[in-house]
PDB file of N, CA and C in Angstrom:
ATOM      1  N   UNK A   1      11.407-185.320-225.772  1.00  0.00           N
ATOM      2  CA  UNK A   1      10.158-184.614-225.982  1.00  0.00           C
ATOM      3  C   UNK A   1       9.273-184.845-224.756  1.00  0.00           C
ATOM      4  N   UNK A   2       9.035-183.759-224.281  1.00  0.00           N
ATOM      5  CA  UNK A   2       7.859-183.595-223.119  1.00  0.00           C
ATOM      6  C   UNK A   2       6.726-184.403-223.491  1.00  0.00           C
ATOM      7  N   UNK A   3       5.795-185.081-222.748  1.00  0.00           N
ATOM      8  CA  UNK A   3       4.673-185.467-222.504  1.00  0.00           C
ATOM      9  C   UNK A   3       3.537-184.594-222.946  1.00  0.00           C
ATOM     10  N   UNK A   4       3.639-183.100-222.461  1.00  0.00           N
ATOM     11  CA  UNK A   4       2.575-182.172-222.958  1.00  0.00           C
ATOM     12  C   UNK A   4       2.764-182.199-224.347  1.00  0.00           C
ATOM     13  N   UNK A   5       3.898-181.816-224.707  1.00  0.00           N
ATOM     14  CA  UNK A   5       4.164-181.316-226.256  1.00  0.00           C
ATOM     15  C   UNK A   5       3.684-182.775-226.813  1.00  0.00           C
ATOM     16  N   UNK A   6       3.794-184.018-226.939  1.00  0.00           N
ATOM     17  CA  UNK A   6       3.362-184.920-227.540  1.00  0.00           C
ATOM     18  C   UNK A   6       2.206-185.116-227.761  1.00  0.00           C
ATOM     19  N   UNK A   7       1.511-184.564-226.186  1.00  0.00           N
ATOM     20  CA  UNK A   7      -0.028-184.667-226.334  1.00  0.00           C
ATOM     21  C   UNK A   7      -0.449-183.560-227.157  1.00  0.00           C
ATOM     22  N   UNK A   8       0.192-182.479-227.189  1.00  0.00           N
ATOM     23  CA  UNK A   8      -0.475-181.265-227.818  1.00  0.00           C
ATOM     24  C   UNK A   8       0.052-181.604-229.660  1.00  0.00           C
ATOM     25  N   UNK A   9       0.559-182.363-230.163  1.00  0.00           N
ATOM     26  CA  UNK A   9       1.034-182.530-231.180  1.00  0.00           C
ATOM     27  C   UNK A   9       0.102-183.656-231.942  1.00  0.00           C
ATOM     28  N   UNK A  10      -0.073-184.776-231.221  1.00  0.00           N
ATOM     29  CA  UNK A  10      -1.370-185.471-231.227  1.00  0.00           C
ATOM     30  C   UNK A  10      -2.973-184.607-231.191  1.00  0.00           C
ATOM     31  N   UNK A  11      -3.460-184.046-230.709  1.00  0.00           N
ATOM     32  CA  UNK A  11      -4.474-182.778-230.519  1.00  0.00           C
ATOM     33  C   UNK A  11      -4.314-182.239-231.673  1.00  0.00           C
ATOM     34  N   UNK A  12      -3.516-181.831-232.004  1.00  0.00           N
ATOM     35  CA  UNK A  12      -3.202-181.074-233.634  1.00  0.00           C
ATOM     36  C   UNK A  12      -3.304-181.427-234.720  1.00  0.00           C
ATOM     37  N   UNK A  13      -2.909-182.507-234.426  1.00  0.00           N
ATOM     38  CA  UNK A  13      -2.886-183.895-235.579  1.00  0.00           C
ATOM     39  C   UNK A  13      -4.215-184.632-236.006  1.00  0.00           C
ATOM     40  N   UNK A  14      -5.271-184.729-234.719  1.00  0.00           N
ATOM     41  CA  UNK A  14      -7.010-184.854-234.820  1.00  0.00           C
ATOM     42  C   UNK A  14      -7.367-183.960-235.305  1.00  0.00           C
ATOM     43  N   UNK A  15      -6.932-182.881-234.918  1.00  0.00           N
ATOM     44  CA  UNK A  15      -8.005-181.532-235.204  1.00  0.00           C
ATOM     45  C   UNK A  15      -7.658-181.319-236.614  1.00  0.00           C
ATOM     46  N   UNK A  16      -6.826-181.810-237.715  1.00  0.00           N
ATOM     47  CA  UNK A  16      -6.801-181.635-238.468  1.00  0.00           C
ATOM     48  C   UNK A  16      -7.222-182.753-239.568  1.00  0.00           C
ATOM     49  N   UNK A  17      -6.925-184.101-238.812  1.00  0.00           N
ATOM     50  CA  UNK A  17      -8.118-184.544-239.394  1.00  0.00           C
ATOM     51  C   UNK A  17      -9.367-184.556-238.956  1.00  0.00           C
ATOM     52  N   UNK A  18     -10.146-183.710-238.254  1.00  0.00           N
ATOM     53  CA  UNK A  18     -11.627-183.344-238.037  1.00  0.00           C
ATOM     54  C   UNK A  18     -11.704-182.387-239.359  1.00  0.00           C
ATOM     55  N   UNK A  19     -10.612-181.567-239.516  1.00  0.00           N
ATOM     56  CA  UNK A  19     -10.971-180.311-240.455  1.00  0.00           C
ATOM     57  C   UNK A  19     -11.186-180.978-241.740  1.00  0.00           C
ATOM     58  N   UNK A  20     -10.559-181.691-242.324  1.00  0.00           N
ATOM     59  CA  UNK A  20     -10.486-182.622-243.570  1.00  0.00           C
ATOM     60  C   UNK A  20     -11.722-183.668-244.069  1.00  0.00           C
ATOM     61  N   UNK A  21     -11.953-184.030-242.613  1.00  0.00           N
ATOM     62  CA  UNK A  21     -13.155-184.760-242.727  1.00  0.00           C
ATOM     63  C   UNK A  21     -14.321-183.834-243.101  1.00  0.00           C
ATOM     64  N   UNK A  22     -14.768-182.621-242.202  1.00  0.00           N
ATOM     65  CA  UNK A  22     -15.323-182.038-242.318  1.00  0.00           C
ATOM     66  C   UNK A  22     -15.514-181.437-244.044  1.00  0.00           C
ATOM     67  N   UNK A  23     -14.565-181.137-244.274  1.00  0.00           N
ATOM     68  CA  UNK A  23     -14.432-180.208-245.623  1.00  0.00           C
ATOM     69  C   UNK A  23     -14.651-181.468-247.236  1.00  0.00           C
ATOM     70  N   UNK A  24     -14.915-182.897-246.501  1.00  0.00           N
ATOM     71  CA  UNK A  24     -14.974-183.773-247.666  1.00  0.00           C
ATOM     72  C   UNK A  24     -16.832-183.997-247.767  1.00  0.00           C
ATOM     73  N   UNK A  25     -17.216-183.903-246.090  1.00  0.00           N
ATOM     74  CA  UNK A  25     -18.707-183.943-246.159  1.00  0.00           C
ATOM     75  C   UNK A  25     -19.322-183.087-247.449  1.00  0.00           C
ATOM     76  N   UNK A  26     -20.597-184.021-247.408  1.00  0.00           N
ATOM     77  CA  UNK A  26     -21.353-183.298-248.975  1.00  0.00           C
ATOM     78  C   UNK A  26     -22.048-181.866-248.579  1.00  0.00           C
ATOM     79  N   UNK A  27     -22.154-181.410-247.164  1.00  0.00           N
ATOM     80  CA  UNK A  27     -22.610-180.192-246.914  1.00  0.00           C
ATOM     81  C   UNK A  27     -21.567-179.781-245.558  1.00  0.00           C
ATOM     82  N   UNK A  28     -20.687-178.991-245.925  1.00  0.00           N
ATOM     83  CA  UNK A  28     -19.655-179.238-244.956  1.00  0.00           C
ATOM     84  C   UNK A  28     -20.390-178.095-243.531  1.00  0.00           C
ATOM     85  N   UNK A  29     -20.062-178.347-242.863  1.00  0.00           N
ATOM     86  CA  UNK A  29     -20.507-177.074-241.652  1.00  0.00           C
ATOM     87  C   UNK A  29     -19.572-176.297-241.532  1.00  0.00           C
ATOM     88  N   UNK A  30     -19.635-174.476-242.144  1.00  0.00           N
ATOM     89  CA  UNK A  30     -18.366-173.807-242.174  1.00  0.00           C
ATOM     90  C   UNK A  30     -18.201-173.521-240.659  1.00  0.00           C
ATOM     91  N   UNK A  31     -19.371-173.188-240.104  1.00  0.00           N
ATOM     92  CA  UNK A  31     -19.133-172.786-238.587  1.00  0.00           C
ATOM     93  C   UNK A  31     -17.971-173.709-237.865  1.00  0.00           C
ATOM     94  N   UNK A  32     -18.439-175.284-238.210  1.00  0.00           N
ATOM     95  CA  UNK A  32     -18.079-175.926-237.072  1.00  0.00           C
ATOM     96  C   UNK A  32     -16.235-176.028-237.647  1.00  0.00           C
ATOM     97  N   UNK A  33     -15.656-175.573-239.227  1.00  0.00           N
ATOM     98  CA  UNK A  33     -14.341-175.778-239.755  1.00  0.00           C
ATOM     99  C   UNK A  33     -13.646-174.471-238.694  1.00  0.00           C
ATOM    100  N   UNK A  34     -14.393-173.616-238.804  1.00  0.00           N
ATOM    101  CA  UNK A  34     -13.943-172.394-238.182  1.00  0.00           C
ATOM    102  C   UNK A  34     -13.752-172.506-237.178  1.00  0.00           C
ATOM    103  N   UNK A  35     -14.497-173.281-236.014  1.00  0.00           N
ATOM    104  CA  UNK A  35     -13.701-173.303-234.758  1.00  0.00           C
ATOM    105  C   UNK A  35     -12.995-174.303-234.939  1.00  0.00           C
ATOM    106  N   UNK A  36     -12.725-175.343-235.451  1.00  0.00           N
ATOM    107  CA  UNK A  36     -11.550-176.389-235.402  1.00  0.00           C
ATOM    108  C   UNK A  36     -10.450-175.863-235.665  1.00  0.00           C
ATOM    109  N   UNK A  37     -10.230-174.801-237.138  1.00  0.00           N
ATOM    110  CA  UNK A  37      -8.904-174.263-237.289  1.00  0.00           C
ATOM    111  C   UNK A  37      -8.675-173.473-236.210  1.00  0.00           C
ATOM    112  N   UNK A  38      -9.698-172.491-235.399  1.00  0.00           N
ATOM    113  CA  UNK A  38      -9.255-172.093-234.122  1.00  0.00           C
ATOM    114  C   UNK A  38      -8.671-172.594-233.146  1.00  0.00           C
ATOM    115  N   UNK A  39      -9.221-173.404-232.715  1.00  0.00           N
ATOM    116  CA  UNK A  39      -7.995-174.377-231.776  1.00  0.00           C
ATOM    117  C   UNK A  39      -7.161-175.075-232.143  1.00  0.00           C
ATOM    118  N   UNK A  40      -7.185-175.572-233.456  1.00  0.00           N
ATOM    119  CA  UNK A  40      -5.812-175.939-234.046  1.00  0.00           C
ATOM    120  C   UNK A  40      -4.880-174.880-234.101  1.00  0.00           C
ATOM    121  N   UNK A  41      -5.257-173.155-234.241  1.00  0.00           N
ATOM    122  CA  UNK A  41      -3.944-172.449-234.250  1.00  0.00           C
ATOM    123  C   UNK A  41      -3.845-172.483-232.414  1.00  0.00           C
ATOM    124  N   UNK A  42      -4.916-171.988-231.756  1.00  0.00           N
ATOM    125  CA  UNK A  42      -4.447-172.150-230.631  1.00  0.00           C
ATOM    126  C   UNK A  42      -3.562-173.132-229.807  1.00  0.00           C
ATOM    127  N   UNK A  43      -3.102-174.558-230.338  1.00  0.00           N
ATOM    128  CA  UNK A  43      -2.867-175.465-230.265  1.00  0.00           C
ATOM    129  C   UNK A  43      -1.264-175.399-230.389  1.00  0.00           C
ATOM    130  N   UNK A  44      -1.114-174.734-231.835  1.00  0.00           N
ATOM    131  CA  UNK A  44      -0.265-174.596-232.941  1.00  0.00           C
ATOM    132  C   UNK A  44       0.958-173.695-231.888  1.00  0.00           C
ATOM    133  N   UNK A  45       0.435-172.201-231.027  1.00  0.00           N
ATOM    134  CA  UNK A  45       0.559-171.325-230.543  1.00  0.00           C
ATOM    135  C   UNK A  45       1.251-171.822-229.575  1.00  0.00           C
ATOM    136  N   UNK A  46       0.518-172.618-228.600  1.00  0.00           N
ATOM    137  CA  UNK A  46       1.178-173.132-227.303  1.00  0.00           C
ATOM    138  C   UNK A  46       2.044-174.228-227.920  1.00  0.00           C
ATOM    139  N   UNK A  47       2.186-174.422-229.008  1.00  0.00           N
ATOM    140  CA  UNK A  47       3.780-175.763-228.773  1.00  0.00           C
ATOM    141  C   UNK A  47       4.757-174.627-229.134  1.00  0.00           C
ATOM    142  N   UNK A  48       4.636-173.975-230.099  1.00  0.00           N
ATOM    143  CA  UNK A  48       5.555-172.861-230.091  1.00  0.00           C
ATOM    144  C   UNK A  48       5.753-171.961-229.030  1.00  0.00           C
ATOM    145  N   UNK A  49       5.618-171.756-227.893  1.00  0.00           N
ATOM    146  CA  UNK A  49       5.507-171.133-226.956  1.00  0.00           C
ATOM    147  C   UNK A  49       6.536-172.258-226.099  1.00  0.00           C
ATOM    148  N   UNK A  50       6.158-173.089-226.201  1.00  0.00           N
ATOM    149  CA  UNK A  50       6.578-174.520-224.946  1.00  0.00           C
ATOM    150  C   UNK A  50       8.083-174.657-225.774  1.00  0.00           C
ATOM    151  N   UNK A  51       8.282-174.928-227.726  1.00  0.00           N
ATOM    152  CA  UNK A  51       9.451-175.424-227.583  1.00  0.00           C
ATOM    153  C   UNK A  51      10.173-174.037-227.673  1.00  0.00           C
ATOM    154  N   UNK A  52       9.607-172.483-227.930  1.00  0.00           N
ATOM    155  CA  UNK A  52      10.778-171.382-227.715  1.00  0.00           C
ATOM    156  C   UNK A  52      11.074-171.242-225.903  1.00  0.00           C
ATOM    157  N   UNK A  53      10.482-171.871-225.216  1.00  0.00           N
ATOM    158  CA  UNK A  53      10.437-171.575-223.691  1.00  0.00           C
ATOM    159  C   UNK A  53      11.899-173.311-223.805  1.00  0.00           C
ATOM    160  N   UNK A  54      11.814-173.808-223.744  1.00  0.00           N
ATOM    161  CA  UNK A  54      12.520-174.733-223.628  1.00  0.00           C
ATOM    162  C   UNK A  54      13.861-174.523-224.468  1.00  0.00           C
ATOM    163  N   UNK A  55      13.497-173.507-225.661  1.00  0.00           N
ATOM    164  CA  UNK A  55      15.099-173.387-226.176  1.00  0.00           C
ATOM    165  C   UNK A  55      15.695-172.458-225.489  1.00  0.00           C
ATOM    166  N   UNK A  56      15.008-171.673-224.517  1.00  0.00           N
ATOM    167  CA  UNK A  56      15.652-170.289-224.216  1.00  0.00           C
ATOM    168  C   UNK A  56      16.369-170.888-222.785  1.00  0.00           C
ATOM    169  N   UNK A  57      15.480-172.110-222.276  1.00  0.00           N
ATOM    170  CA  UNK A  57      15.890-172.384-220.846  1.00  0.00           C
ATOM    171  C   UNK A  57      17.371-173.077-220.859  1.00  0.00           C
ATOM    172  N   UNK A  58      17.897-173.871-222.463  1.00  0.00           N
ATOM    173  CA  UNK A  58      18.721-174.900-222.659  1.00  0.00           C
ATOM    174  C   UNK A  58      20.834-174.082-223.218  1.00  0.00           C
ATOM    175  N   UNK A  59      19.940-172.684-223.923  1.00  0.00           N
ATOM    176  CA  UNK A  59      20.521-171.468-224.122  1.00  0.00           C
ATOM    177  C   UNK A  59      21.248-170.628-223.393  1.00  0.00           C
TER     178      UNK A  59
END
């Protein structure tokens, strides 16, 4: 496993517990859930990108 992909898997892994945390607060901030799941898919996007680029290169 690549270095990026670990880091970007870790990144994914915060941002989702930011989202959780967020959503347990007694007044949650929808704005601020909404951009977290945003860069969590954006996140989500580029490892899938990195491991179909790496299966196609091994293929």
């Amino acid at each position: 496993m690549s270095m990026t992909v670990f880091h970007l898997m870790q990144v994914h892994q915060k941002l989702d517990e930011q989202i959780t945390a967020e959503r347990k607060r007694r007044l949650p901030d929808v704005l601020r859930i909404n951009n977290l799941k945003k860069l969590k898919l954006r996140v989500k996007d580029r490892l899938a990108r990195l491991g179909t680029g790496r299966n196609t290169q091994t293929a």
